[in-house]
PDB file of N, CA and C in Angstrom:
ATOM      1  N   UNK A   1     -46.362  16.123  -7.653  1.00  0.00           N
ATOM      2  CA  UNK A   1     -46.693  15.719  -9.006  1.00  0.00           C
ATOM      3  C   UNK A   1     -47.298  14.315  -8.973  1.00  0.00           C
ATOM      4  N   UNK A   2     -48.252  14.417  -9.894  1.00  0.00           N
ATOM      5  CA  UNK A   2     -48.921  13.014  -9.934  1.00  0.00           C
ATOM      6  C   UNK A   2     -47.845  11.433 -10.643  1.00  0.00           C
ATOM      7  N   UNK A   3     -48.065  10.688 -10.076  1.00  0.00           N
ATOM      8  CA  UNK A   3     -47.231   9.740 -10.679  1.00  0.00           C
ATOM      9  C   UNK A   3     -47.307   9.527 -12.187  1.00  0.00           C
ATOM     10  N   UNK A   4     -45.813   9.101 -12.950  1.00  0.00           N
ATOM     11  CA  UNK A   4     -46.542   8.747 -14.410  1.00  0.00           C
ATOM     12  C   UNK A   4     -46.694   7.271 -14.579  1.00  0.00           C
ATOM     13  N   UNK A   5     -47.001   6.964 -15.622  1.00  0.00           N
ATOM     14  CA  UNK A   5     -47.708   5.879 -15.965  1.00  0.00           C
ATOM     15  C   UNK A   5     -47.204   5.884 -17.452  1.00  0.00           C
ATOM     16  N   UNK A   6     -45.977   4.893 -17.458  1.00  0.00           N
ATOM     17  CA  UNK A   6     -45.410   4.522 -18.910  1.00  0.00           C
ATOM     18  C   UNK A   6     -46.539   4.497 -19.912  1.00  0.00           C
ATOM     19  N   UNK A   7     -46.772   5.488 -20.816  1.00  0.00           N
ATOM     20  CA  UNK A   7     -47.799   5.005 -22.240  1.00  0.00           C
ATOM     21  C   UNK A   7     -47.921   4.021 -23.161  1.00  0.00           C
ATOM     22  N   UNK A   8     -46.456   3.321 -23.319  1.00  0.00           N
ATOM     23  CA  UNK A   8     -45.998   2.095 -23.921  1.00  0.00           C
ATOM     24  C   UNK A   8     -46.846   0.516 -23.303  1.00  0.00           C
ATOM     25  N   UNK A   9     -46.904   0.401 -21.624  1.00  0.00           N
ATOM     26  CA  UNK A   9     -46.930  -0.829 -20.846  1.00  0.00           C
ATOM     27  C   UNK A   9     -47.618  -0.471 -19.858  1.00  0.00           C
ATOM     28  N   UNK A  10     -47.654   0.728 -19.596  1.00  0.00           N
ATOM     29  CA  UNK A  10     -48.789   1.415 -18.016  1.00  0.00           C
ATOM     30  C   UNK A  10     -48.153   1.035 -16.829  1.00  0.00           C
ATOM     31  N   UNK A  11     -47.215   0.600 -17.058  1.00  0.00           N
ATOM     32  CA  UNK A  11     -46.180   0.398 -15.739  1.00  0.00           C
ATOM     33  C   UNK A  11     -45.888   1.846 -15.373  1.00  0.00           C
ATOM     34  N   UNK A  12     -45.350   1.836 -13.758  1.00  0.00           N
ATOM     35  CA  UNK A  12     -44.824   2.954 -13.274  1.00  0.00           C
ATOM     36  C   UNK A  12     -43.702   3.645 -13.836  1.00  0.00           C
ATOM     37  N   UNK A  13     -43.248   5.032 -14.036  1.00  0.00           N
ATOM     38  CA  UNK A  13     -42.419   5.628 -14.386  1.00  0.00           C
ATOM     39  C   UNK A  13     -41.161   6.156 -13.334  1.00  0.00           C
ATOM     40  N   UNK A  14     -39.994   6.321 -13.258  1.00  0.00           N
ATOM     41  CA  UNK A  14     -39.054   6.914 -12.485  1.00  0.00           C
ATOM     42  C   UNK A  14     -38.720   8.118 -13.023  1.00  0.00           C
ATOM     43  N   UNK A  15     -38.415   8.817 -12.028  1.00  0.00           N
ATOM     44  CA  UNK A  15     -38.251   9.834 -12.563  1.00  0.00           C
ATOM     45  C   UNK A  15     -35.947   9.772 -12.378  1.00  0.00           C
ATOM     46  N   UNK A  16     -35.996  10.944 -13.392  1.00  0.00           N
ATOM     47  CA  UNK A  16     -34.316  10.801 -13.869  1.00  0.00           C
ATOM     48  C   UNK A  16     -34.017  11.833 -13.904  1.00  0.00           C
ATOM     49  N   UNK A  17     -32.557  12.568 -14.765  1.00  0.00           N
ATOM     50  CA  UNK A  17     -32.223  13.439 -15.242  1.00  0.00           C
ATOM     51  C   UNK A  17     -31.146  12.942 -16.271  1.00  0.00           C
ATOM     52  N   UNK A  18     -30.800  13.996 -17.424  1.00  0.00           N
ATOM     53  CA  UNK A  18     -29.705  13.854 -18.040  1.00  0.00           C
ATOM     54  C   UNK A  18     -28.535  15.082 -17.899  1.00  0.00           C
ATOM     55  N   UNK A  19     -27.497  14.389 -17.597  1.00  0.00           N
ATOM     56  CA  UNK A  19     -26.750  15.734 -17.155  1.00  0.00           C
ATOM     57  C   UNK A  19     -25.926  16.119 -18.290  1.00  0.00           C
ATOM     58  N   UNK A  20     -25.623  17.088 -18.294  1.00  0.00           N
ATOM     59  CA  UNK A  20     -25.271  17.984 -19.565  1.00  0.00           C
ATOM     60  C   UNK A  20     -23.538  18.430 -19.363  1.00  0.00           C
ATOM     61  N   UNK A  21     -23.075  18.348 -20.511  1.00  0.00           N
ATOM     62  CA  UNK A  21     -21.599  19.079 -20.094  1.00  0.00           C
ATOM     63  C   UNK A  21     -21.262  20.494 -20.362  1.00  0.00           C
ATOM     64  N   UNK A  22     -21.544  21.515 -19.549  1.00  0.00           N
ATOM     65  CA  UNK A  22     -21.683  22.893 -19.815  1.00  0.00           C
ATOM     66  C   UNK A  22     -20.762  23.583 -19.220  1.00  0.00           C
ATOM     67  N   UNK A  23     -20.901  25.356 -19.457  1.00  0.00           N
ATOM     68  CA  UNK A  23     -20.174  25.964 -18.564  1.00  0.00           C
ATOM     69  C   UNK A  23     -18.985  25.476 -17.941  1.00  0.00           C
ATOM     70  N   UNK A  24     -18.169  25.506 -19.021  1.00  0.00           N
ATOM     71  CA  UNK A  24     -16.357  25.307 -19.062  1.00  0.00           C
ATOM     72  C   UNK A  24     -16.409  23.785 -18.084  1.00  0.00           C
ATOM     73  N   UNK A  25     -17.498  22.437 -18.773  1.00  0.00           N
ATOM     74  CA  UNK A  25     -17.133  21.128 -18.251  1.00  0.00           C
ATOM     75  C   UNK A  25     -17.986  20.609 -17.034  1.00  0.00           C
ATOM     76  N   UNK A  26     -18.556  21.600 -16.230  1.00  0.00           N
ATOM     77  CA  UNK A  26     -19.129  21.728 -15.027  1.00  0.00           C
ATOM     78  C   UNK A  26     -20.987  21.111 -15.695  1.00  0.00           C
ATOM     79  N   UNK A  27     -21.222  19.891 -14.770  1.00  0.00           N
ATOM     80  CA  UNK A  27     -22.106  19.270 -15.135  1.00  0.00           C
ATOM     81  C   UNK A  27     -23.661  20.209 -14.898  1.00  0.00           C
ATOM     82  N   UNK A  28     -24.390  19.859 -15.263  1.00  0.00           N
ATOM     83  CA  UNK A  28     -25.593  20.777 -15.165  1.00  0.00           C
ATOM     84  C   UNK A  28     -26.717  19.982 -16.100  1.00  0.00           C
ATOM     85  N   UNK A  29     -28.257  20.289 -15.803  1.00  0.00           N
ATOM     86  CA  UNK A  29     -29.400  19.491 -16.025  1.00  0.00           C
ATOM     87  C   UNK A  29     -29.377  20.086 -17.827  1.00  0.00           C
ATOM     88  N   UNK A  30     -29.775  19.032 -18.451  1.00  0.00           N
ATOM     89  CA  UNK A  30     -30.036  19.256 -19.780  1.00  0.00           C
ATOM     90  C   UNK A  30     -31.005  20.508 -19.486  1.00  0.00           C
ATOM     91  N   UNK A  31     -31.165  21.440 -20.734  1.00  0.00           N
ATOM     92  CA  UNK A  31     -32.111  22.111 -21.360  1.00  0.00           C
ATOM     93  C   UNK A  31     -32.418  22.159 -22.600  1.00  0.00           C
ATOM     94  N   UNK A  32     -33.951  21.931 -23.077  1.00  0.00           N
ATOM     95  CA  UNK A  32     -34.688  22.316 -24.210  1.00  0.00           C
ATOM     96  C   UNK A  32     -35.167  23.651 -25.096  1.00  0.00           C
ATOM     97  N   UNK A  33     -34.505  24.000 -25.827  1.00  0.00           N
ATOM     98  CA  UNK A  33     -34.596  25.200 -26.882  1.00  0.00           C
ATOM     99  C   UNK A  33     -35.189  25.507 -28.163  1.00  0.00           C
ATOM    100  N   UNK A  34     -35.904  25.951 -28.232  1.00  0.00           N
ATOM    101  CA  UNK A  34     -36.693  25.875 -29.363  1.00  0.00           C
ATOM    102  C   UNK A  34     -35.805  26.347 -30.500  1.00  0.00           C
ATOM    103  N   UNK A  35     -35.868  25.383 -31.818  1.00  0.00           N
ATOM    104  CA  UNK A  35     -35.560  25.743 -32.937  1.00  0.00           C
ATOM    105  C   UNK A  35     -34.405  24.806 -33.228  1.00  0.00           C
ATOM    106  N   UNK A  36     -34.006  24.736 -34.738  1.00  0.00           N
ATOM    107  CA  UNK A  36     -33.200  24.026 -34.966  1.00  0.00           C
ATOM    108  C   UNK A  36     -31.721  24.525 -34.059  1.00  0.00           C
ATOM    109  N   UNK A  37     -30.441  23.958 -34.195  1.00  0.00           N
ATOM    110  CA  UNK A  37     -29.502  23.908 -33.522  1.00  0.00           C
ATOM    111  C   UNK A  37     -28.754  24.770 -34.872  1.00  0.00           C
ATOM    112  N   UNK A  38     -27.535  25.745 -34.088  1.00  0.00           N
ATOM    113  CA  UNK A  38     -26.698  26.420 -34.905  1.00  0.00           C
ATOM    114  C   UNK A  38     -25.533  26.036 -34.071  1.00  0.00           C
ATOM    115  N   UNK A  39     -24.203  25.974 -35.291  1.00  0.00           N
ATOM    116  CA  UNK A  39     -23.123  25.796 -35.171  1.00  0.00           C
ATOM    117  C   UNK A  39     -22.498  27.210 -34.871  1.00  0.00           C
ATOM    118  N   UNK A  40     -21.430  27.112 -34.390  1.00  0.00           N
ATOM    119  CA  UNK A  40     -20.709  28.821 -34.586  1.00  0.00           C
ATOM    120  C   UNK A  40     -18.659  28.249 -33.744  1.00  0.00           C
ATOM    121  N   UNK A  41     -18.070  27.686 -35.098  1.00  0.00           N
ATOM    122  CA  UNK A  41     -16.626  27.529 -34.536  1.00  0.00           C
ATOM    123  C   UNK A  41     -16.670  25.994 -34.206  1.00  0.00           C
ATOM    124  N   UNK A  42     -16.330  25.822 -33.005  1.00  0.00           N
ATOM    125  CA  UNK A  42     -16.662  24.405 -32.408  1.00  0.00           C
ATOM    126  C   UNK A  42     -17.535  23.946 -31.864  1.00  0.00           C
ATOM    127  N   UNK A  43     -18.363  24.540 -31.426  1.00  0.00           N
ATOM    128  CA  UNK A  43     -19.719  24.297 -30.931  1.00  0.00           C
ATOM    129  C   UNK A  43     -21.085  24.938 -30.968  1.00  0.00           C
ATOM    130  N   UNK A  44     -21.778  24.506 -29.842  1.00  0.00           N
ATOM    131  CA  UNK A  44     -23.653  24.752 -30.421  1.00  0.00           C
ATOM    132  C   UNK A  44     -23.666  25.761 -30.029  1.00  0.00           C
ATOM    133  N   UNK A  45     -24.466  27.064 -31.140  1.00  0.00           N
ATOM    134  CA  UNK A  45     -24.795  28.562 -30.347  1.00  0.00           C
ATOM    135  C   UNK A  45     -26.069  28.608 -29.724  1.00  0.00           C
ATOM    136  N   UNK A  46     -25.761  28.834 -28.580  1.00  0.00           N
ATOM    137  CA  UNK A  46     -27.024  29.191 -27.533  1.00  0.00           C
ATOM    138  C   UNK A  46     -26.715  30.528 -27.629  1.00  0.00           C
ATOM    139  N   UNK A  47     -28.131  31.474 -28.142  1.00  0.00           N
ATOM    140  CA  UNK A  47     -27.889  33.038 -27.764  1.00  0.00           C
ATOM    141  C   UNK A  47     -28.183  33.002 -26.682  1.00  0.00           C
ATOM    142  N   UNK A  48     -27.162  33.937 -25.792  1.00  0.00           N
ATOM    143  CA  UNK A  48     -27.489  34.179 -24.461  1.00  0.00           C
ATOM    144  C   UNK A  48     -29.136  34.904 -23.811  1.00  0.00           C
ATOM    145  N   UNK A  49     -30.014  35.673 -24.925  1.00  0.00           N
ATOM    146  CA  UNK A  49     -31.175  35.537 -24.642  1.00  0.00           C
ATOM    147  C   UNK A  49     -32.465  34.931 -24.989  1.00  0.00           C
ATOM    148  N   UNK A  50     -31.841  33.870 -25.230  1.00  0.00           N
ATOM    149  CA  UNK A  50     -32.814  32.833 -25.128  1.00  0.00           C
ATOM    150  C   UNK A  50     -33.343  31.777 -24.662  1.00  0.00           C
ATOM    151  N   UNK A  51     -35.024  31.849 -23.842  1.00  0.00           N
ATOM    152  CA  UNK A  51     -34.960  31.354 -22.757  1.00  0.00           C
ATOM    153  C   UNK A  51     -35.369  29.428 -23.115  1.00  0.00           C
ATOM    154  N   UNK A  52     -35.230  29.115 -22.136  1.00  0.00           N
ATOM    155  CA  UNK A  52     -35.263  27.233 -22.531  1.00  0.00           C
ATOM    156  C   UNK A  52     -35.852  26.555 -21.364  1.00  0.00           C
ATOM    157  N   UNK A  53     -36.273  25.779 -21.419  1.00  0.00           N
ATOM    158  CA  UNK A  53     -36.371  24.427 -20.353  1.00  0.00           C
ATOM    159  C   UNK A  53     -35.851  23.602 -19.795  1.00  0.00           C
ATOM    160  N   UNK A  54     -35.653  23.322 -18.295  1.00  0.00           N
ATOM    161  CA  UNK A  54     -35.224  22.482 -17.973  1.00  0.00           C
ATOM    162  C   UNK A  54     -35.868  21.123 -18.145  1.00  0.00           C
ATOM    163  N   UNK A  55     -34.796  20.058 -18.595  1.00  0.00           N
ATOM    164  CA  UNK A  55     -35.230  18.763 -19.009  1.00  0.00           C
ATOM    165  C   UNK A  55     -35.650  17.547 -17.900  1.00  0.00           C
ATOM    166  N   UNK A  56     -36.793  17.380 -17.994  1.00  0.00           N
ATOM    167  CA  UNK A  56     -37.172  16.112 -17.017  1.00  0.00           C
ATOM    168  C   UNK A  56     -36.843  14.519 -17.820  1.00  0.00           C
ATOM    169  N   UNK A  57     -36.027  13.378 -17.046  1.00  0.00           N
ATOM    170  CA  UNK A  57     -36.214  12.343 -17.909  1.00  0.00           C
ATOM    171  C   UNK A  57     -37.090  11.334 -16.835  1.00  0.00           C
ATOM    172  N   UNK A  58     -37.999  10.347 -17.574  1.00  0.00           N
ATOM    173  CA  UNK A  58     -38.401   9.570 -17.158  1.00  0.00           C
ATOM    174  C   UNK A  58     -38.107   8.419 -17.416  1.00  0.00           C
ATOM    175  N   UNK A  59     -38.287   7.597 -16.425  1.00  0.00           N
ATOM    176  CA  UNK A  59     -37.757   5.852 -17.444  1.00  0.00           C
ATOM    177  C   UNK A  59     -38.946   4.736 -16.709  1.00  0.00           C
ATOM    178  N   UNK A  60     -39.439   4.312 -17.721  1.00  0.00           N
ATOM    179  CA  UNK A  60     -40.346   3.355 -17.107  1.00  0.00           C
ATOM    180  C   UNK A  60     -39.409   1.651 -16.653  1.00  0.00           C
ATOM    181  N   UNK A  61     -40.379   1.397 -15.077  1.00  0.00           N
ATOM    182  CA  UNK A  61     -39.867   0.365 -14.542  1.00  0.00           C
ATOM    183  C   UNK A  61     -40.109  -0.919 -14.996  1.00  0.00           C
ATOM    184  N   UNK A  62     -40.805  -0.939 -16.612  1.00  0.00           N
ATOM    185  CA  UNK A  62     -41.378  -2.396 -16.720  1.00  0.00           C
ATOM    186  C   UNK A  62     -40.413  -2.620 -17.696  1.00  0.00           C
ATOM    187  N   UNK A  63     -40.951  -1.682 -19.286  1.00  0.00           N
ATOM    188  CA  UNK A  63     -40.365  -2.131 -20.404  1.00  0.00           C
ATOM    189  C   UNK A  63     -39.031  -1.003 -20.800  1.00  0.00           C
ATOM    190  N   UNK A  64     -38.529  -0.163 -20.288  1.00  0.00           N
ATOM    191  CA  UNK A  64     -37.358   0.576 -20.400  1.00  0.00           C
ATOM    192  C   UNK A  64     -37.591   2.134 -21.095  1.00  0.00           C
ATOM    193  N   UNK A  65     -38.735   2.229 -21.655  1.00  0.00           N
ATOM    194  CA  UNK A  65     -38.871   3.725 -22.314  1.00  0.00           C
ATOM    195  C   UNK A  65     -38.264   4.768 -21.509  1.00  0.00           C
ATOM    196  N   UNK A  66     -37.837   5.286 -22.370  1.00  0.00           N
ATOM    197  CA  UNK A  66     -37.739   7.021 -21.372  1.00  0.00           C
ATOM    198  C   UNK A  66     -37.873   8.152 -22.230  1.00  0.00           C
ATOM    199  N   UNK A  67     -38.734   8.899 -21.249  1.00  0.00           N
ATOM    200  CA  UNK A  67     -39.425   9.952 -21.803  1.00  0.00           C
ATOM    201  C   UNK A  67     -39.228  11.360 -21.274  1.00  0.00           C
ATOM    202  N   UNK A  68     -38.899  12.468 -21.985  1.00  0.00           N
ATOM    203  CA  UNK A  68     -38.532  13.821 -22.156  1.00  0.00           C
ATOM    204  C   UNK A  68     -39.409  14.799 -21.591  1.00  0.00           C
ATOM    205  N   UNK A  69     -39.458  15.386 -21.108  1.00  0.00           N
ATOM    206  CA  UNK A  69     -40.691  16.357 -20.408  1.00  0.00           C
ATOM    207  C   UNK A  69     -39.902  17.943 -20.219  1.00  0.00           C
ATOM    208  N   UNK A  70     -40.173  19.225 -20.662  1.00  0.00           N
ATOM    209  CA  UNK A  70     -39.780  20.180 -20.835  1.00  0.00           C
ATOM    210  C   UNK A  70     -40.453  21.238 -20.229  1.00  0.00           C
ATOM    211  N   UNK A  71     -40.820  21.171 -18.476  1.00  0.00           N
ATOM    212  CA  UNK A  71     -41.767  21.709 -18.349  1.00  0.00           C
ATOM    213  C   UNK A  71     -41.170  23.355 -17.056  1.00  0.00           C
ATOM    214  N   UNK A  72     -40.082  23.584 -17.032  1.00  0.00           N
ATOM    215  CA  UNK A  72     -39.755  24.359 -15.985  1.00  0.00           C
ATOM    216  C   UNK A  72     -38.862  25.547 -16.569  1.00  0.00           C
ATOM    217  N   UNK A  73     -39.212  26.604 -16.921  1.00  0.00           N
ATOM    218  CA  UNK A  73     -38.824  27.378 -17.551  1.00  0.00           C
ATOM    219  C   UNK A  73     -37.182  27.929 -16.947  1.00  0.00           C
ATOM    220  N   UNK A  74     -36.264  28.574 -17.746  1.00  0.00           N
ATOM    221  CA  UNK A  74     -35.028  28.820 -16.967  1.00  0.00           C
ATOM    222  C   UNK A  74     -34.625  30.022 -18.727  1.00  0.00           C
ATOM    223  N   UNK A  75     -33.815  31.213 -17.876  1.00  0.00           N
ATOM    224  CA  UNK A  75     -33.260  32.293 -18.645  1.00  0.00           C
ATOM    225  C   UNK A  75     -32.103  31.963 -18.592  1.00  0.00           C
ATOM    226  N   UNK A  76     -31.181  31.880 -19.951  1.00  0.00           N
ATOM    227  CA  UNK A  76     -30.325  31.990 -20.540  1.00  0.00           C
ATOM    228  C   UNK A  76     -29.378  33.077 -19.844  1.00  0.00           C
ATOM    229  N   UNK A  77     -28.703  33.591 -18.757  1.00  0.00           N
ATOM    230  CA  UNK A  77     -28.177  35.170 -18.685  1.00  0.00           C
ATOM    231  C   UNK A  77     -27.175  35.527 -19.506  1.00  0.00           C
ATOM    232  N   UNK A  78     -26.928  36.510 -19.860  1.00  0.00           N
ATOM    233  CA  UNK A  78     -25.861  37.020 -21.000  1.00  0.00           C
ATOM    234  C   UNK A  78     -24.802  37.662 -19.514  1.00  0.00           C
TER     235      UNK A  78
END
């Protein structure tokens, strides 16, 4: 992948992740889902067929931005 280039300062970007608390506590890479968010009991309903993105984070090395990138597709399994 080509390097990024903060849009804010044009400084170099790092690349990151945000880790997620899923699957009974067990850490795992954020994912992106289209559509607003539904409640159901105590927590967020993910239908099990619906597919999402894995989350890229970036953080630039000059002025601190970090930026979201949703580009690697991943299935939900039921």
């Amino acid at each position: 992948m080509t390097e990024l280039q903060c849009p804010r300062c044009g400084t170099r970007m790092e690349e990151g992740h945000v880790p997620d608390a899923a699957h009974f506590g067990m850490l795992t890479r954020a994912v992106w889902h289209a559509g607003a968010p539904e409640f159901r009991g105590s927590g967020l309903d993910i239908r099990p067929r619906t597919h999402g993105y894995r989350m890229e984070a970036w953080r630039c090395e000059g002025c601190g931005l970090v930026e979201f990138y949703a580009r690697e597709a991943v299935r939900r399994l039921s």
